[in-house]
N, C-alpha and C. Protein backbone atom coordinates (compact mmCIF):
# COMPACT_ATOMS: atom_id res chain seq x y z
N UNK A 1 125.79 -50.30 -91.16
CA UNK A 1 125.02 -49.10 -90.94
C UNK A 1 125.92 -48.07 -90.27
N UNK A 2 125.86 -46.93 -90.73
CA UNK A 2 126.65 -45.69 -89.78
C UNK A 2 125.77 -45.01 -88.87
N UNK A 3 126.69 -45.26 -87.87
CA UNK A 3 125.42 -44.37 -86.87
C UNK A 3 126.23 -43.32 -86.26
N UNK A 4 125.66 -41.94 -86.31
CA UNK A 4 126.62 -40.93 -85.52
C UNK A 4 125.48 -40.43 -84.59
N UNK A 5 126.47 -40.20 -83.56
CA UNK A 5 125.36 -39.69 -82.21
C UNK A 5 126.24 -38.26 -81.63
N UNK A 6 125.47 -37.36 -81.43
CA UNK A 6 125.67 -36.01 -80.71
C UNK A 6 125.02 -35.97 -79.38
N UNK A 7 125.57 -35.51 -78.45
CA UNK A 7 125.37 -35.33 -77.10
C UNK A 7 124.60 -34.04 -77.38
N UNK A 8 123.09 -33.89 -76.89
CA UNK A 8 122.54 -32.19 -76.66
C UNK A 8 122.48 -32.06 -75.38
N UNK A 9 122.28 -32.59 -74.66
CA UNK A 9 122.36 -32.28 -72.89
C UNK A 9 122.89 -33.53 -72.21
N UNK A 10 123.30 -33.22 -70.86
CA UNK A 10 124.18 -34.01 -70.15
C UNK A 10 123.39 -33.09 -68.50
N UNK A 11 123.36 -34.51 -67.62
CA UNK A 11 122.84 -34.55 -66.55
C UNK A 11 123.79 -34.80 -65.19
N UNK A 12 124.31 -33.53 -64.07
CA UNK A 12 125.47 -34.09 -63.05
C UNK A 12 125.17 -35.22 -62.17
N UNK A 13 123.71 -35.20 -61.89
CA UNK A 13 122.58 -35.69 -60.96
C UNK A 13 121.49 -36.78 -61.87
N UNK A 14 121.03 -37.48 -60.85
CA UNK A 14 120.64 -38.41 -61.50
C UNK A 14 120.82 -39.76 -62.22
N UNK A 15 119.89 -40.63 -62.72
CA UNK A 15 119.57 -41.69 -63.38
C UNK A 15 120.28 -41.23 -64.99
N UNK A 16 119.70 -40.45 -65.25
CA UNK A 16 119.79 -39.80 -66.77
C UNK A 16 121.35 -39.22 -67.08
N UNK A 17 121.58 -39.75 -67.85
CA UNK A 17 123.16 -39.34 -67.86
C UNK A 17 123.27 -38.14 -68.98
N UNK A 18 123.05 -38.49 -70.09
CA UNK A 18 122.97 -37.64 -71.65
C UNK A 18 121.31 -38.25 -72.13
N UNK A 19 121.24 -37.17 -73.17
CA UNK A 19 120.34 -36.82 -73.97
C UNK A 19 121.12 -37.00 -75.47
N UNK A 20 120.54 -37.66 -76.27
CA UNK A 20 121.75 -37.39 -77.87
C UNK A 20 120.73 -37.57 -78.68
N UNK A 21 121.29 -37.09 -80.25
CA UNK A 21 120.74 -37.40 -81.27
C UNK A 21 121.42 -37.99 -81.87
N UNK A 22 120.15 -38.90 -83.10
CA UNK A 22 121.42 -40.07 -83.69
C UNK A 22 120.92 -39.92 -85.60
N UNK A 23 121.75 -39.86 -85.65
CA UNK A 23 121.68 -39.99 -87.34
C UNK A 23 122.07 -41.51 -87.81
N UNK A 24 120.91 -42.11 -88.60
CA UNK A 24 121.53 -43.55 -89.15
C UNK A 24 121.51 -43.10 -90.62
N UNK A 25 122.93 -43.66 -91.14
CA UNK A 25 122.69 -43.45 -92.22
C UNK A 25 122.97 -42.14 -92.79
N UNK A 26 123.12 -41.26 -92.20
CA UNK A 26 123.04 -40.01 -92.96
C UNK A 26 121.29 -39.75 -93.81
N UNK A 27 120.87 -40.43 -93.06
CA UNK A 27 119.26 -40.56 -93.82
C UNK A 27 117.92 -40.44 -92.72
N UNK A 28 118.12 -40.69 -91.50
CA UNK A 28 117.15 -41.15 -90.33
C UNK A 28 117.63 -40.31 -89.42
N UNK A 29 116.80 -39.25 -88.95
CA UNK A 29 117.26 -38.82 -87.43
C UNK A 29 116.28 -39.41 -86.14
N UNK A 30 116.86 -39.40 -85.19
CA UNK A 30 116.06 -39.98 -83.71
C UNK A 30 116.51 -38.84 -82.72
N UNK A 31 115.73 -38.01 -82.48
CA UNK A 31 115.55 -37.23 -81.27
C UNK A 31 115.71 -37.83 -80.10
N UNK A 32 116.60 -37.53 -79.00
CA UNK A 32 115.80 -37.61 -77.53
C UNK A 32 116.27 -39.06 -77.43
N UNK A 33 117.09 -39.78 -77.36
CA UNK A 33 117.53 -40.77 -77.35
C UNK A 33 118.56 -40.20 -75.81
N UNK A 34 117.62 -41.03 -74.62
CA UNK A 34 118.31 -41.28 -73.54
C UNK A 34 119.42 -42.14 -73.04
N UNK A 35 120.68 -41.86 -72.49
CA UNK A 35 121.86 -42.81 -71.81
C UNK A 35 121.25 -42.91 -70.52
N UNK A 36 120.89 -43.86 -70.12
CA UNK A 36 120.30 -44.44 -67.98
C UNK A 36 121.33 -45.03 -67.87
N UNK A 37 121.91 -44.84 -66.55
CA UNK A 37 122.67 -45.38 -65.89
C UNK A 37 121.36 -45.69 -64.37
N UNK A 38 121.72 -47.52 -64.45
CA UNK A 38 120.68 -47.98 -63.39
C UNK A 38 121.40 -49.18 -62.74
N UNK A 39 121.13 -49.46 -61.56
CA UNK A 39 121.34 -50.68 -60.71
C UNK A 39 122.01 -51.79 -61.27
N UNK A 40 121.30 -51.91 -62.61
CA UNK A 40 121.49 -53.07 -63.86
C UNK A 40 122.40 -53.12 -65.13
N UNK A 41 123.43 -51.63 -64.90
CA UNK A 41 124.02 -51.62 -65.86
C UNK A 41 123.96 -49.91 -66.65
N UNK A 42 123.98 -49.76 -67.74
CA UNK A 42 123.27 -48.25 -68.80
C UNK A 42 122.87 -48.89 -69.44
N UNK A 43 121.76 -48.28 -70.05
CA UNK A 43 121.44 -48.53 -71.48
C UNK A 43 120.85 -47.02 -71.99
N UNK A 44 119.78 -47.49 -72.92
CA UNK A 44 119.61 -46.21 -74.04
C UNK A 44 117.85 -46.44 -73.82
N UNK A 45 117.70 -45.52 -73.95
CA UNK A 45 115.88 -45.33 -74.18
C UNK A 45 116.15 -45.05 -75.12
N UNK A 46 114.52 -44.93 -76.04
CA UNK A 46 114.58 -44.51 -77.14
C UNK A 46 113.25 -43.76 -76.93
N UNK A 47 113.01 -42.86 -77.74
CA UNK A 47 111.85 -41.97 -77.75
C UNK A 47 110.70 -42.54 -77.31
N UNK A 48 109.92 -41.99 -76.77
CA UNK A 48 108.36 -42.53 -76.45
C UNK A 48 107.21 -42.00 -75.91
N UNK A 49 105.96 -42.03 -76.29
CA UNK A 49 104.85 -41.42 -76.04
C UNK A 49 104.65 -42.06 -74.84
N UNK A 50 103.87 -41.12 -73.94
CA UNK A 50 103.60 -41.35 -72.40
C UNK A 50 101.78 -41.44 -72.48
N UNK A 51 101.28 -42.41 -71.70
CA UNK A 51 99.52 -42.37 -71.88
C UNK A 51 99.24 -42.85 -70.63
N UNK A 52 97.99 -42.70 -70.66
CA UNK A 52 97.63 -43.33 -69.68
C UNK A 52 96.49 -43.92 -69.88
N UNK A 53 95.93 -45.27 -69.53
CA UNK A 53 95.17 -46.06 -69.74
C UNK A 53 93.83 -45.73 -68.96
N UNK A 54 92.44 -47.18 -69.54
CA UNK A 54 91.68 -46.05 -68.39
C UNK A 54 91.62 -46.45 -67.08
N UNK A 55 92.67 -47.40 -66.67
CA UNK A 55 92.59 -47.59 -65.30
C UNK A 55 93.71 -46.63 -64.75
N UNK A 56 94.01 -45.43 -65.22
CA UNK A 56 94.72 -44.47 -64.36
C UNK A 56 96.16 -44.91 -64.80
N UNK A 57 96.89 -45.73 -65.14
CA UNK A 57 98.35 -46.42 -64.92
C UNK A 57 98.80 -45.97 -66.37
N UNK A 58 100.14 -45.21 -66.07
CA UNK A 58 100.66 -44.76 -66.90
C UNK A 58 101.33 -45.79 -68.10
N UNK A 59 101.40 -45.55 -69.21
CA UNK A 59 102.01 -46.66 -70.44
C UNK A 59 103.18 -45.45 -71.20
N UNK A 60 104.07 -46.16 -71.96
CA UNK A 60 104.81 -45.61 -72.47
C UNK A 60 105.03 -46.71 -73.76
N UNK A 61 104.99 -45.99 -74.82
CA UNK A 61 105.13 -46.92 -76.30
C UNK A 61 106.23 -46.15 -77.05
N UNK A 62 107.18 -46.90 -77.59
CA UNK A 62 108.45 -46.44 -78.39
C UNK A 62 108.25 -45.94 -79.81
N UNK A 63 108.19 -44.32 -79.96
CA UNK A 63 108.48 -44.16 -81.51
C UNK A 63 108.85 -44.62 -82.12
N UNK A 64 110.15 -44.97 -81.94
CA UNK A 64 111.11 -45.73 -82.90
C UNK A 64 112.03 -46.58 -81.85
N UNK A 65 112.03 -47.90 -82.42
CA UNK A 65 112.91 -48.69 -81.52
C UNK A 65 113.84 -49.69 -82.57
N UNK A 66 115.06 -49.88 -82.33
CA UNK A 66 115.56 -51.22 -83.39
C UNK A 66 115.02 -52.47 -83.31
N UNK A 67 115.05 -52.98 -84.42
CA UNK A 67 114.22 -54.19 -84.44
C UNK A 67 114.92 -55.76 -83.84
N UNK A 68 116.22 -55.27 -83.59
CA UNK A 68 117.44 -56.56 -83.33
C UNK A 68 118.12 -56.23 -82.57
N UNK A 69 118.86 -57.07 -81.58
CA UNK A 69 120.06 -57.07 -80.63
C UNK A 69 120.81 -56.60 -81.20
N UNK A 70 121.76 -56.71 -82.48
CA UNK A 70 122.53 -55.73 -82.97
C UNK A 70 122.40 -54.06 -83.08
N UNK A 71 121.35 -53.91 -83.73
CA UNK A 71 120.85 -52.60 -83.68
C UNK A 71 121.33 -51.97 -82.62
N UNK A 72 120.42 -52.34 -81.60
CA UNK A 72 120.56 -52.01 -80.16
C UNK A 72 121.78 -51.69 -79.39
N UNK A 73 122.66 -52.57 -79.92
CA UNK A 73 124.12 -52.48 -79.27
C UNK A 73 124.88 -51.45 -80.13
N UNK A 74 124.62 -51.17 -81.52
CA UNK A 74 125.31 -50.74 -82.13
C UNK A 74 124.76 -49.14 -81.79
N UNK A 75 123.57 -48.59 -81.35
CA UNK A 75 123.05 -47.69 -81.43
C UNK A 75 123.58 -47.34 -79.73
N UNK A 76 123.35 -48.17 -78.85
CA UNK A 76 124.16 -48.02 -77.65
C UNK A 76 125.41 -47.62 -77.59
N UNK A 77 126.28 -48.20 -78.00
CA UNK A 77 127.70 -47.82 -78.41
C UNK A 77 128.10 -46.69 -78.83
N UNK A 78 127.05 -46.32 -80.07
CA UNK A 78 127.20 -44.78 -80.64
C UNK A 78 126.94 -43.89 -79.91
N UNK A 79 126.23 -44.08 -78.76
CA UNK A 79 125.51 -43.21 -77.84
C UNK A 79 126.53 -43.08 -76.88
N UNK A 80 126.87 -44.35 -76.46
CA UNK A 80 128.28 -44.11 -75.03
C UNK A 80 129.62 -43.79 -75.87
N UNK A 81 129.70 -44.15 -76.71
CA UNK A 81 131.10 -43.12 -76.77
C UNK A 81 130.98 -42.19 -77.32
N UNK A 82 129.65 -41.53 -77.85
CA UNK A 82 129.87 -39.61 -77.76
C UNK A 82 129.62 -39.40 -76.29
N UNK A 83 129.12 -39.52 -75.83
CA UNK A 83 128.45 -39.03 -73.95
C UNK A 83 130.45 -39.18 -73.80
N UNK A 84 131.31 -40.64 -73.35
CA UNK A 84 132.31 -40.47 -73.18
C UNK A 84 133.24 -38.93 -73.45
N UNK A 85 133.39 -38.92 -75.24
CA UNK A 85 133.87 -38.04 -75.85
C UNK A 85 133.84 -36.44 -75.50
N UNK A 86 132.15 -36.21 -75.30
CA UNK A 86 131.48 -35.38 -74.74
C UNK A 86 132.53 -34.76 -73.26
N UNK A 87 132.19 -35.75 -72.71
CA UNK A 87 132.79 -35.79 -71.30
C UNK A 87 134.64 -35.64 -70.86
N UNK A 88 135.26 -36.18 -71.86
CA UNK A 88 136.66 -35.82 -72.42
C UNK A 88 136.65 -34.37 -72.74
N UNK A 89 135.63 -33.65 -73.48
CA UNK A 89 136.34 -32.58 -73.76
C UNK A 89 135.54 -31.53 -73.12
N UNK A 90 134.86 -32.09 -72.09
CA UNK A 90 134.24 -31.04 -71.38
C UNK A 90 135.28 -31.02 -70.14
N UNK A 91 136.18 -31.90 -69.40
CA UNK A 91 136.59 -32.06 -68.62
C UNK A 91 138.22 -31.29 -69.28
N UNK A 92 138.67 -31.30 -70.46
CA UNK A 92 139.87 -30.62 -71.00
C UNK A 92 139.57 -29.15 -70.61
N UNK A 93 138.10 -29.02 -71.05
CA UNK A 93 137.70 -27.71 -71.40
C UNK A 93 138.17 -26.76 -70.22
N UNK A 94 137.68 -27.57 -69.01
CA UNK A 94 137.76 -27.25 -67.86
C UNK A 94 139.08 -27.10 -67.05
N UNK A 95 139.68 -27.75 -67.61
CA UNK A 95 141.88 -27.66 -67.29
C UNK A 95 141.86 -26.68 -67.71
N UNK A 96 141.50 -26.53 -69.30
CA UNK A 96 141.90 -25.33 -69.79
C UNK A 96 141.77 -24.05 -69.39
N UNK A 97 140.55 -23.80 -68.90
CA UNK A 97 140.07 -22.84 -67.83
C UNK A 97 140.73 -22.50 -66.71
N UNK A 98 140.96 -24.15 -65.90
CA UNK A 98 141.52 -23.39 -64.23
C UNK A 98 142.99 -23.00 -64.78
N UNK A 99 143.96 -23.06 -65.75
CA UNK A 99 144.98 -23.08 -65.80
C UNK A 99 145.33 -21.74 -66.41
């Protein structure tokens, strides 16, 4: 499967590192696909509706999620090394500037 991921926002502060979009396939897009950096490691959110039940307590259910550990890693991966990449040439960008 090809998966390409674009960085649309990036966070200095915070849990939330990047925001990306991911194209599988050249066929499937996924909006809003979060990088967390937490206690436990990063991983990736994936899109999701927010509700609330009727005992008041908030729920969250995944638009779209991969169906396998591979998926997952492979869609992770695509995600951390654009955020990386991202971050490479935002940090050049910035030499380039003070210099």
């Amino acid at each position: 499967m090809k998966i390409d991921a674009k960085i649309t926002k990036t966070f200095p502060t915070g849990n939330v590192k990047a925001i990306a979009d991911v194209t599988l396939d050249d066929s499937v897009a996924i909006h809003g696909v979060k990088l967390i950096d937490s206690k436990n490691g990063t991983f990736i959110s994936m899109p999701s509706n927010r509700w609330q039940d009727k005992d008041g307590n908030f729920k969250h259910d995944d638009i779209v999620h991969p169906t396998n550990a591979d998926t997952r890693s492979a869609l992770f991966h695509a995600v951390q090394d654009a955020f990386n990449a991202h971050v490479q040439t935002a940090g050049a960008a910035q030499t380039d500037i003070a210099m």
